[in-house]
C-alpha atoms as a PDB file:
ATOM      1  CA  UNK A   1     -29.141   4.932 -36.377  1.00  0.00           C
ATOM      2  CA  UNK A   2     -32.261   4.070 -38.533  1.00  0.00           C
ATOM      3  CA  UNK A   3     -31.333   3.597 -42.734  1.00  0.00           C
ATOM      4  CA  UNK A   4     -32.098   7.050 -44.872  1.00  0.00           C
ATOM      5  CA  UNK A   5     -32.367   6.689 -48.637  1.00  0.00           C
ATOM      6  CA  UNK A   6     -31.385  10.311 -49.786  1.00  0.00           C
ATOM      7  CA  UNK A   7     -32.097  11.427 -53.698  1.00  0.00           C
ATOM      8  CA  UNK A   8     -29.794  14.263 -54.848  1.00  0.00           C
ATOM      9  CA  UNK A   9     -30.857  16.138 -57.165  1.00  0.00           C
ATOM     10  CA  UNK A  10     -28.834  18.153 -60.073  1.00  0.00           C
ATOM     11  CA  UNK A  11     -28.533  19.173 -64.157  1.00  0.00           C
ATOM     12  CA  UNK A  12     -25.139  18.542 -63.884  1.00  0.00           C
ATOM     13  CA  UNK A  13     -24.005  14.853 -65.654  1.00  0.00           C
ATOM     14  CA  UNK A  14     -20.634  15.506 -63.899  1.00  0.00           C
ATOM     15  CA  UNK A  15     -22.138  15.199 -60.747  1.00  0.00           C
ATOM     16  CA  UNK A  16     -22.776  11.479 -61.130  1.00  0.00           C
ATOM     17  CA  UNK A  17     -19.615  10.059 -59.107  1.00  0.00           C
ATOM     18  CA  UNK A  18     -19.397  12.708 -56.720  1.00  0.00           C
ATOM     19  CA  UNK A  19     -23.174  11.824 -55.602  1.00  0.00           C
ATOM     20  CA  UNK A  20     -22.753   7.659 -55.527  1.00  0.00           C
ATOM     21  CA  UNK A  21     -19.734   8.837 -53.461  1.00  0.00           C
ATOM     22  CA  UNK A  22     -21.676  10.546 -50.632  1.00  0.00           C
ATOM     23  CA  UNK A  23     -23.893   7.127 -50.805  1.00  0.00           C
ATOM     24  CA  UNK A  24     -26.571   9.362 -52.189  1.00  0.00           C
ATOM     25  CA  UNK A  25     -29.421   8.200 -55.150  1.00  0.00           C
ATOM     26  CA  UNK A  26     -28.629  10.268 -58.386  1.00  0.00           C
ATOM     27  CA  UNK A  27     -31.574  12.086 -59.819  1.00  0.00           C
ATOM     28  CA  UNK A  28     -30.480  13.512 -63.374  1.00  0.00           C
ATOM     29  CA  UNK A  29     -32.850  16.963 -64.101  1.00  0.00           C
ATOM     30  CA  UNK A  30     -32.515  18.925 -67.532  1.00  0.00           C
ATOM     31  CA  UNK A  31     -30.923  18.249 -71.266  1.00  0.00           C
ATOM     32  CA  UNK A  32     -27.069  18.611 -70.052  1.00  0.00           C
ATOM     33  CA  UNK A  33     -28.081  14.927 -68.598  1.00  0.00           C
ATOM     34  CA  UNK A  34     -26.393  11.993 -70.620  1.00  0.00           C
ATOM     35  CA  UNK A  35     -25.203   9.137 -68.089  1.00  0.00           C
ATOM     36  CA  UNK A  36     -28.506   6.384 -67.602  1.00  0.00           C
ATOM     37  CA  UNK A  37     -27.021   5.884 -64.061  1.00  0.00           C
ATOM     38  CA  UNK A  38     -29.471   8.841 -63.454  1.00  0.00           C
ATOM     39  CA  UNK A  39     -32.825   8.337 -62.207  1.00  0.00           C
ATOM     40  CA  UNK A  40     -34.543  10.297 -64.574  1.00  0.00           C
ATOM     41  CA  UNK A  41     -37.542  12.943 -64.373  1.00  0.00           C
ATOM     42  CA  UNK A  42     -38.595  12.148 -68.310  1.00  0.00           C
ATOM     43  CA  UNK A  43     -39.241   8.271 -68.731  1.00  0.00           C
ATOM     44  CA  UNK A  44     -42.511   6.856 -67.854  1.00  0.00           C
ATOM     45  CA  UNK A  45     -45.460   9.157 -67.056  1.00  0.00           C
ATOM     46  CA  UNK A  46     -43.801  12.690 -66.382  1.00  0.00           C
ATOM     47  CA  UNK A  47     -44.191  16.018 -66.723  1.00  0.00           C
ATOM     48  CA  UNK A  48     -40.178  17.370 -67.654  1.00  0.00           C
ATOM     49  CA  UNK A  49     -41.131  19.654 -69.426  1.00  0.00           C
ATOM     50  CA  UNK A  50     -43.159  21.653 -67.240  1.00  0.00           C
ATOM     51  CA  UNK A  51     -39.227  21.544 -64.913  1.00  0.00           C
ATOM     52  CA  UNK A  52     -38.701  25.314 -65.971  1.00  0.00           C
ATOM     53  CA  UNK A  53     -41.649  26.005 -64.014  1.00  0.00           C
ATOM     54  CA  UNK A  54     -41.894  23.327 -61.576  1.00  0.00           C
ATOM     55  CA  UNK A  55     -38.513  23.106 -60.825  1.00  0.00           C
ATOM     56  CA  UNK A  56     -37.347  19.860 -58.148  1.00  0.00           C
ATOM     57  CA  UNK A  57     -41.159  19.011 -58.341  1.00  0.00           C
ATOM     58  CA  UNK A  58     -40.967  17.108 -61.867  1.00  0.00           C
ATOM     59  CA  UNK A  59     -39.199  14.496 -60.002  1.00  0.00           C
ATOM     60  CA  UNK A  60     -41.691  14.271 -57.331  1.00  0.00           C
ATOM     61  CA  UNK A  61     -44.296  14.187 -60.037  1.00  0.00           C
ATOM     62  CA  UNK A  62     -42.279  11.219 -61.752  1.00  0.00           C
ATOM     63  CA  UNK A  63     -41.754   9.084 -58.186  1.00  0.00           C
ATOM     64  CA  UNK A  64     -45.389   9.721 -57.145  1.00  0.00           C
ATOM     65  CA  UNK A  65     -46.573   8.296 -60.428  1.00  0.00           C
ATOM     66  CA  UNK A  66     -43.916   5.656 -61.209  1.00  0.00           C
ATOM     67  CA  UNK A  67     -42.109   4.740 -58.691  1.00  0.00           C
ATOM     68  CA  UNK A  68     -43.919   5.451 -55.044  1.00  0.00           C
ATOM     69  CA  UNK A  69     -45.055   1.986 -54.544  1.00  0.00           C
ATOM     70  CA  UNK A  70     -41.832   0.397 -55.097  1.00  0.00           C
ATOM     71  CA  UNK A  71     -39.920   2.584 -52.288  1.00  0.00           C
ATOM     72  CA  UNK A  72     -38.399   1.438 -49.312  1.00  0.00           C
ATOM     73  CA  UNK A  73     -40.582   1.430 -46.415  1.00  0.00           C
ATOM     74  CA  UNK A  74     -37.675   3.484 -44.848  1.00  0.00           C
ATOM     75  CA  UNK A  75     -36.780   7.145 -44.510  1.00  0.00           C
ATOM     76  CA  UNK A  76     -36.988   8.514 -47.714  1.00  0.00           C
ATOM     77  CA  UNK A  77     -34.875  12.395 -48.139  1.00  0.00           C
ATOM     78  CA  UNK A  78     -34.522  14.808 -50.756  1.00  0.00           C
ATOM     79  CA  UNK A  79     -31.324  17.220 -50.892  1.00  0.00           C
ATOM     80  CA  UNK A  80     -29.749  19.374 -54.673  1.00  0.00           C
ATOM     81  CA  UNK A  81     -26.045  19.212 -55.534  1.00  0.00           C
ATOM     82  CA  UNK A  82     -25.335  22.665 -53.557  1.00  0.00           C
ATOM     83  CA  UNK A  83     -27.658  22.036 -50.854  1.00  0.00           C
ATOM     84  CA  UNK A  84     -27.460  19.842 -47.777  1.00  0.00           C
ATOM     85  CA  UNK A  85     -28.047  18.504 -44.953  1.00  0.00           C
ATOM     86  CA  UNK A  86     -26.407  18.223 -41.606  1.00  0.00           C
ATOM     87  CA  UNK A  87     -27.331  17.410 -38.357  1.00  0.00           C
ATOM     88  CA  UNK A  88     -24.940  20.469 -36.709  1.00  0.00           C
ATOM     89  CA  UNK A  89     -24.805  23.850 -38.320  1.00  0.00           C
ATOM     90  CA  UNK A  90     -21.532  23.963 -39.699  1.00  0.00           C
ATOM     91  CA  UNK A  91     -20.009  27.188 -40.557  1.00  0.00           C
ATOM     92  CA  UNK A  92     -16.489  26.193 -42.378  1.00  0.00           C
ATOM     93  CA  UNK A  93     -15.226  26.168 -45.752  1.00  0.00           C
ATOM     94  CA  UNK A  94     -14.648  22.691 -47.000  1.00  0.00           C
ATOM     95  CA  UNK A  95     -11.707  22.379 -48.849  1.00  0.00           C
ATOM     96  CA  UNK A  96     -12.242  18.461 -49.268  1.00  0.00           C
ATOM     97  CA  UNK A  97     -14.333  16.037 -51.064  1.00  0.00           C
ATOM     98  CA  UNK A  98     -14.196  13.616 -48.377  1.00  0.00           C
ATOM     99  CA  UNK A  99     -14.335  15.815 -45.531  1.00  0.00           C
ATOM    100  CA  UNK A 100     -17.394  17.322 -46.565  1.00  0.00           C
ATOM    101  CA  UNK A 101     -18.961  13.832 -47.644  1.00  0.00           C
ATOM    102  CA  UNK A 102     -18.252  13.038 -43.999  1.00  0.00           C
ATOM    103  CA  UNK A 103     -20.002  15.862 -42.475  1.00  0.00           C
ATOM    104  CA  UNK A 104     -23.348  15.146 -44.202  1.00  0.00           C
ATOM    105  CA  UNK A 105     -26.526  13.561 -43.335  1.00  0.00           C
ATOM    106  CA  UNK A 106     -26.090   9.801 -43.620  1.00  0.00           C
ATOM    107  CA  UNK A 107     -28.542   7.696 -41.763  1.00  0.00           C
ATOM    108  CA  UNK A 108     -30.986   9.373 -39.278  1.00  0.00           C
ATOM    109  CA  UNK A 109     -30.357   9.578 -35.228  1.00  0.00           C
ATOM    110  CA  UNK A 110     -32.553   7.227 -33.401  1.00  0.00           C
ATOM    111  CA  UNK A 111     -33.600   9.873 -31.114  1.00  0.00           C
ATOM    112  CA  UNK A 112     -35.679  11.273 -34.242  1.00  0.00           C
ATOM    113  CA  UNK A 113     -37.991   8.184 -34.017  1.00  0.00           C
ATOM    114  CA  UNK A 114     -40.876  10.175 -32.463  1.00  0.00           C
ATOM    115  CA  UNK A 115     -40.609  12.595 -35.764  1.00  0.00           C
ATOM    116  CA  UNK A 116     -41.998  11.622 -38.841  1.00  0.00           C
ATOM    117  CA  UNK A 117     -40.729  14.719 -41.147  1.00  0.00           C
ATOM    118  CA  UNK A 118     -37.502  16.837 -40.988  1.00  0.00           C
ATOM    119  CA  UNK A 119     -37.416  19.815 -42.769  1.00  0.00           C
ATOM    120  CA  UNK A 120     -34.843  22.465 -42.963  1.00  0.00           C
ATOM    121  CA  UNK A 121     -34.377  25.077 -40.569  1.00  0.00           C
ATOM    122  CA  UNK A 122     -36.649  28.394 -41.368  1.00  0.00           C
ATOM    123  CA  UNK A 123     -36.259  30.926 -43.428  1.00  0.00           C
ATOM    124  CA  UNK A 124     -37.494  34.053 -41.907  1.00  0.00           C
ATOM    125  CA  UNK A 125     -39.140  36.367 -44.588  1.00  0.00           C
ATOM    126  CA  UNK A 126     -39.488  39.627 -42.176  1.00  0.00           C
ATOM    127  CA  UNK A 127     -36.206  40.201 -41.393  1.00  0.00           C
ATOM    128  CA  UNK A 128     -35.190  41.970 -45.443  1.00  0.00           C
ATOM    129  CA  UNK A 129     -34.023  45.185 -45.237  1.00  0.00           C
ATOM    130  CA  UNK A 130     -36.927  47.808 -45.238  1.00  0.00           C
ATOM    131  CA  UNK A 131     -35.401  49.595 -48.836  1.00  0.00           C
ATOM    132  CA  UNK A 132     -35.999  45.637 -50.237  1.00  0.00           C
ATOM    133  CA  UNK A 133     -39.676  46.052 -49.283  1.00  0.00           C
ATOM    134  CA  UNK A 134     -40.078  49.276 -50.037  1.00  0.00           C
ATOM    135  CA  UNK A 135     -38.421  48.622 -54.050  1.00  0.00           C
ATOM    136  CA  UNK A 136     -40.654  45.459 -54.116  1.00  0.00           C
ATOM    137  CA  UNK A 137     -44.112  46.961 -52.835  1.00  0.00           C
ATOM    138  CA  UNK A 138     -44.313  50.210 -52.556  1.00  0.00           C
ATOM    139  CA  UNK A 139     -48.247  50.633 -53.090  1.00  0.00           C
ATOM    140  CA  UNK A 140     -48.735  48.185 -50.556  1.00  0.00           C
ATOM    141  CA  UNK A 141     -46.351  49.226 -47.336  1.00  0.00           C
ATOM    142  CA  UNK A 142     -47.998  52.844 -48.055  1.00  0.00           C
ATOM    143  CA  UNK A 143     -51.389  51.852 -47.995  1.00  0.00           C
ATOM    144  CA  UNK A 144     -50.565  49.796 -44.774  1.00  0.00           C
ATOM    145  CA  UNK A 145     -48.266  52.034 -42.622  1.00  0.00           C
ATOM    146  CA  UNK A 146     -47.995  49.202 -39.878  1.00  0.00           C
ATOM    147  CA  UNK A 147     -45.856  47.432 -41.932  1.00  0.00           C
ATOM    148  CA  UNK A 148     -43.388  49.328 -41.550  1.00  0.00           C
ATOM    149  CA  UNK A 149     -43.347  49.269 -37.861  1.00  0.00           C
ATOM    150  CA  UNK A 150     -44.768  45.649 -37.156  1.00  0.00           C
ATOM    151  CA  UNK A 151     -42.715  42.854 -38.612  1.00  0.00           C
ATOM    152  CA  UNK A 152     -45.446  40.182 -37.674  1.00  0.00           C
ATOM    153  CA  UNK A 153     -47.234  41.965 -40.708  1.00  0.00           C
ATOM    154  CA  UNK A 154     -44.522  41.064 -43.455  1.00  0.00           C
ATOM    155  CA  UNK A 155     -46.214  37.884 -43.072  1.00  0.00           C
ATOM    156  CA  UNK A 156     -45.624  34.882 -45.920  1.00  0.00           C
ATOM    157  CA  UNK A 157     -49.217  36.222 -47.689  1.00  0.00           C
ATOM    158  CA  UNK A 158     -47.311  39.650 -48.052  1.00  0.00           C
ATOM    159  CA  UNK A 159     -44.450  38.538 -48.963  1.00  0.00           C
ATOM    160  CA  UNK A 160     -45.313  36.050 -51.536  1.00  0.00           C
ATOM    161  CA  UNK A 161     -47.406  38.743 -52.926  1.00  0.00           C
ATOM    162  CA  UNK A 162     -44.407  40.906 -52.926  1.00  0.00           C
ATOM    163  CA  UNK A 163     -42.106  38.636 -55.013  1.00  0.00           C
ATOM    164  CA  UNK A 164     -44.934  36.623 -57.134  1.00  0.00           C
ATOM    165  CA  UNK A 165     -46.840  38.540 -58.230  1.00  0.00           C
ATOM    166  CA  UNK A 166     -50.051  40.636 -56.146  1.00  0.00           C
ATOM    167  CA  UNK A 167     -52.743  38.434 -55.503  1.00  0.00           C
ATOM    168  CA  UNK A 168     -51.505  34.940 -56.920  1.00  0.00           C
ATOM    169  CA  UNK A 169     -51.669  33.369 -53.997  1.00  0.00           C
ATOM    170  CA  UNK A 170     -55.220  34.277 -53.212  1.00  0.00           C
ATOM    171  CA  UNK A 171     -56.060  33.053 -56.605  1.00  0.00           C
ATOM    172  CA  UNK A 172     -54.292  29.697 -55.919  1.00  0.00           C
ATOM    173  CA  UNK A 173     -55.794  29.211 -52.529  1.00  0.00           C
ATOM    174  CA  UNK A 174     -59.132  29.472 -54.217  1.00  0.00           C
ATOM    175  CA  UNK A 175     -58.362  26.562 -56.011  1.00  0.00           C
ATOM    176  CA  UNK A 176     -57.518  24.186 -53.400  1.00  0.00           C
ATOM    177  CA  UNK A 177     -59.680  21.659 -51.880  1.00  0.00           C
ATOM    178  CA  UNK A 178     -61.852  22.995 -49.499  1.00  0.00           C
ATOM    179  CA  UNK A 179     -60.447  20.765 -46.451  1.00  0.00           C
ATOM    180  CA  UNK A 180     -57.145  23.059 -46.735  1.00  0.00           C
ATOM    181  CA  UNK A 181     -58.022  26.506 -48.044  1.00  0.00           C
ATOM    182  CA  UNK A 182     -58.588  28.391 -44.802  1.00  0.00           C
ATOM    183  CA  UNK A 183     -56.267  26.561 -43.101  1.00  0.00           C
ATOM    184  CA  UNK A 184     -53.666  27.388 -45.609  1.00  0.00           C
ATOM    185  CA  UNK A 185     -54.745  30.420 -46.063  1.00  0.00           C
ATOM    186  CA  UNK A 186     -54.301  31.284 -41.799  1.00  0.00           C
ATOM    187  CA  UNK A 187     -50.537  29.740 -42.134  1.00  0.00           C
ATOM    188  CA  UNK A 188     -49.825  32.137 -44.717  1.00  0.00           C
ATOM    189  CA  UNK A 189     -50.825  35.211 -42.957  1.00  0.00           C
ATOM    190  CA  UNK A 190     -49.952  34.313 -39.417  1.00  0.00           C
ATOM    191  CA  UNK A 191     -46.098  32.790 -40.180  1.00  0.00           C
ATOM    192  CA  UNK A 192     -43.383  34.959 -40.945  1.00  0.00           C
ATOM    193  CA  UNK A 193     -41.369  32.075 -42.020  1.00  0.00           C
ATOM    194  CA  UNK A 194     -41.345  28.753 -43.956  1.00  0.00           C
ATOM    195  CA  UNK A 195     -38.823  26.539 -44.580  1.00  0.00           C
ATOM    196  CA  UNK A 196     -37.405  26.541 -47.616  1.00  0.00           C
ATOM    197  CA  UNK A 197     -35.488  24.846 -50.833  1.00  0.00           C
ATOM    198  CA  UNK A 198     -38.365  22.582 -51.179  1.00  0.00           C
ATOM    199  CA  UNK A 199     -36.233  19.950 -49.137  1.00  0.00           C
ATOM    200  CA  UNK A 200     -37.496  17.201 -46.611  1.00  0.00           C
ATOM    201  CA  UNK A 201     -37.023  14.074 -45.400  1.00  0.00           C
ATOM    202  CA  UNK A 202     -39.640  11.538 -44.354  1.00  0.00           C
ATOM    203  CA  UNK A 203     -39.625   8.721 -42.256  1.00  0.00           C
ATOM    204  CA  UNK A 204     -41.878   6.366 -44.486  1.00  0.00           C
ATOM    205  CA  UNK A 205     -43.512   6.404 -47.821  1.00  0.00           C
ATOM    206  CA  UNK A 206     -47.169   6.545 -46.579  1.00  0.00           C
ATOM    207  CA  UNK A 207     -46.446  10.071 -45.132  1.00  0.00           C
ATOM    208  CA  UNK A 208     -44.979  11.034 -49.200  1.00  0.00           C
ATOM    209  CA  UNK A 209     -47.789   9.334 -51.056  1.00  0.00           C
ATOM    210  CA  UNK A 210     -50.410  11.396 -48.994  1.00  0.00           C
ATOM    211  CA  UNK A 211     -48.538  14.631 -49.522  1.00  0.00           C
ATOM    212  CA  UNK A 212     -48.235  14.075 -53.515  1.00  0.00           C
ATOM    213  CA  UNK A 213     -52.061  13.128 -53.669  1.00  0.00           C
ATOM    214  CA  UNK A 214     -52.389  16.596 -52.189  1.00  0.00           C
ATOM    215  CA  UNK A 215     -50.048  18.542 -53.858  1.00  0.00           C
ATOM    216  CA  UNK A 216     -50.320  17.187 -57.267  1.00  0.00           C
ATOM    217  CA  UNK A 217     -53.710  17.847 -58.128  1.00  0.00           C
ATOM    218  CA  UNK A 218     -53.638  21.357 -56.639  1.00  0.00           C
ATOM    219  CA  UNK A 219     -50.499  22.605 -58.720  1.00  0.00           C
ATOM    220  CA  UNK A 220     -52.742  21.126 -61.993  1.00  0.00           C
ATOM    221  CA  UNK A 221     -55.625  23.252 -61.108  1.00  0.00           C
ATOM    222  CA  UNK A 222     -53.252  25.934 -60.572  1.00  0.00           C
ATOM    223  CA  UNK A 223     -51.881  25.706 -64.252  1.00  0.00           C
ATOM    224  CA  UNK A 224     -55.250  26.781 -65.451  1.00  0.00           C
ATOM    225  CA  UNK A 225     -54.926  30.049 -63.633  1.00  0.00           C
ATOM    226  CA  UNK A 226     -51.763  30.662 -64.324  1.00  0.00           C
ATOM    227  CA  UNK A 227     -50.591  29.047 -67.295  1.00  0.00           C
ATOM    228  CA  UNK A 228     -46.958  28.818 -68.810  1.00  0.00           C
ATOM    229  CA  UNK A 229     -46.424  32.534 -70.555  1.00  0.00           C
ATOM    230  CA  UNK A 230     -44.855  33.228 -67.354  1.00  0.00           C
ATOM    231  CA  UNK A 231     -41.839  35.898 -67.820  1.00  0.00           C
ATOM    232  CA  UNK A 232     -39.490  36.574 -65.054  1.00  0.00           C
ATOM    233  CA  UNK A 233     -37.586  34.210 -62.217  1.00  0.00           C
ATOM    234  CA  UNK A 234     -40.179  34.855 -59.608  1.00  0.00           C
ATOM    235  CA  UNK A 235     -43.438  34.540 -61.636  1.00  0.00           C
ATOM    236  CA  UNK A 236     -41.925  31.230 -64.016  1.00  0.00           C
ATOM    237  CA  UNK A 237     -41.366  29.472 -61.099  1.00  0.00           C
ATOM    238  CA  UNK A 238     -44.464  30.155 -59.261  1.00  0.00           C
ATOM    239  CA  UNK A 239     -45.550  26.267 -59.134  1.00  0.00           C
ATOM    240  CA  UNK A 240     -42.314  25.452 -57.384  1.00  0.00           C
ATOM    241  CA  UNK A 241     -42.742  28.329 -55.008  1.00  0.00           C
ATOM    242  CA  UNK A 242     -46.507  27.325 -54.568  1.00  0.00           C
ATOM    243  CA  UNK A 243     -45.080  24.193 -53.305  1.00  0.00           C
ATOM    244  CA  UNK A 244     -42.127  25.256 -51.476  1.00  0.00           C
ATOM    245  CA  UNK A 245     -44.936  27.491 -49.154  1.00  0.00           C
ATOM    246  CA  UNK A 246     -47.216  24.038 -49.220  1.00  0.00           C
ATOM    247  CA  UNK A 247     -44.685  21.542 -48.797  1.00  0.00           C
ATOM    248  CA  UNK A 248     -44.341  23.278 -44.372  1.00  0.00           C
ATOM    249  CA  UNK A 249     -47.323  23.871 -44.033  1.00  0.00           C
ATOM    250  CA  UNK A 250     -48.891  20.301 -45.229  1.00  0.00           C
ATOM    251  CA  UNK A 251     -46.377  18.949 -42.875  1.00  0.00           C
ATOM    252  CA  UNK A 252     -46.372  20.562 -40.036  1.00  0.00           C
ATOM    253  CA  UNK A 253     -50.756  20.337 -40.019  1.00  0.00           C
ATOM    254  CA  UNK A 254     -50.445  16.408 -40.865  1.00  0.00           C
ATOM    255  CA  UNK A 255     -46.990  15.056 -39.110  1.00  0.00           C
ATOM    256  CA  UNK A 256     -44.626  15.350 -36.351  1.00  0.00           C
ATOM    257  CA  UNK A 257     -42.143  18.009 -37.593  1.00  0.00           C
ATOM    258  CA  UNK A 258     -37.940  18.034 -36.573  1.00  0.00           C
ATOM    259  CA  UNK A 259     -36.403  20.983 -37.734  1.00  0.00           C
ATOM    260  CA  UNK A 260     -32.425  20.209 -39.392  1.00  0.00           C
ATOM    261  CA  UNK A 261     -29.897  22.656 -40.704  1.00  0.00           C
ATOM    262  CA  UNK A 262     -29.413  22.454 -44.200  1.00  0.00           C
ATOM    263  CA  UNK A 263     -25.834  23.990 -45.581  1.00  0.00           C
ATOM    264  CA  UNK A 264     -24.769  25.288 -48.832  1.00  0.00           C
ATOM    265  CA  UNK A 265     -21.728  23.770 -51.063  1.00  0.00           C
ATOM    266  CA  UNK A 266     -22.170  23.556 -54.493  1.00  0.00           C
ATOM    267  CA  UNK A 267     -20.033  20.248 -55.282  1.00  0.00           C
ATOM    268  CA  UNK A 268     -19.528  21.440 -58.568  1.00  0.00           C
ATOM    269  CA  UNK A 269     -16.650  23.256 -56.315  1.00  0.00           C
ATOM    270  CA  UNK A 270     -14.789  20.068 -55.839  1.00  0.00           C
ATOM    271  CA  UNK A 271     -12.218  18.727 -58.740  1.00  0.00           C
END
């Protein structure tokens, strides 16, 4: 079993000894955060209070530009206090702190050694009920009546159009470097699924460093497009589901992907 460094992320202060429990790093996001065990998103050079709209990414932003160097030269992982991961697909209710502690991801199997990213199992975007689509875009399926007979053509570019707003993403595209625009813009419209909760794990820092120098400087350009008078859940957080779309397909172009179940428990659940 090969070592795993694993930063949990939550805007709950309560959280605290639950996390150091599991044996995970504490990452402390929001104002309801009071305890300095956290590792915190604003000290140093950060960006907290662009959270609402970046979401988990204003801790990236805060270990690419503070901390990065200093890491581990181990696998470094990313998981939120109601998200997960496992290495079996569990479906139980866990009743118990320490049973559930148990059944997480500790240290990673040797057999992954040939991998150099996991990320979670996909998240298939085609498979919504057709009244969902229909509510959501209803100029667009009529316009195109295959959608509504192919599912290959509820593809991420529709469907990100559907639930952030027409067009953004071709207007973010536009603005990325020109080694990853058509390349990006052919993963968008020829995968029906991504995977999501802007979760990974990666086997060294070298892999992380390249995919912040990426990442980071796009999502700034972006901000000039689409600023911060952003009203609604799925246009305010339209950096973090930039990224979220990004994060699999940067990954799966530039490393060795494993694909890993990640469950839901919010461990706000246990006393």
């Amino acid at each position: 079993m090969q070592d795993l460094n694993m930063y949990c992320l939550t805007i709950d202060n309560d959280h605290l000894d639950m996390i150091k429990k599991i044996g995970y790093i504490p990452v402390g996001l929001g104002n309801n955060i009071k305890s300095k065990d956290f590792l915190r998103d604003n000290t140093k050079i950060n960006i907290s209070k662009k959270n609402p709209f970046y979401g988990e990414y204003s801790f990236h932003y805060w270990l690419w530009k503070n901390d990065i160097k200093n890491l581990e030269n181990k696998w470094i992982g990313f998981c939120q206090y109601r998200k997960f991961w496992v290495i079996n697909n569990q479906e139980k209710k866990f009743s118990d702190f320490n049973e559930f502690s148990e059944s997480l991801l500790k240290k990673i199997p040797d057999n992954y050694a040939k991998y150099d990213t996991i990320l979670g199992d996909p998240f298939f975007v085609n498979q919504f009920k057709l009244s969902k689509f229909l509510k959501r875009n209803f100029k667009t399926m009529i316009k195109n009546p295959m959608l509504f007979l192919d599912k290959k053509k509820r593809n991420l570019k529709f469907h990100f159009d559907m639930m952030h707003g027409d067009g953004n993403l071709s207007k973010a595209i536009n603005l990325l470097d020109n080694s990853e625009k058509k390349d990006f813009l052919n993963y968008m419209e020829d995968s029906v699924s991504f995977s999501p909760h802007n979760m990974f794990i990666c086997k060294n820092k070298k892999h992380l460093k390249l995919y912040y120098d990426s990442i980071f400087p796009w999502l700034e350009r972006c901000e000039k497009e689409f600023g911060f008078n952003l009203e609604g859940y799925g246009l305010k957080r339209i950096y973090g589901f930039l990224a979220e779309r990004y994060m699999s397909y940067w990954f799966k172009k530039y490393t060795n992907v494993k694909l890993m179940p990640i469950i839901f428990k919010d461990i706000s659940d246990f006393p």
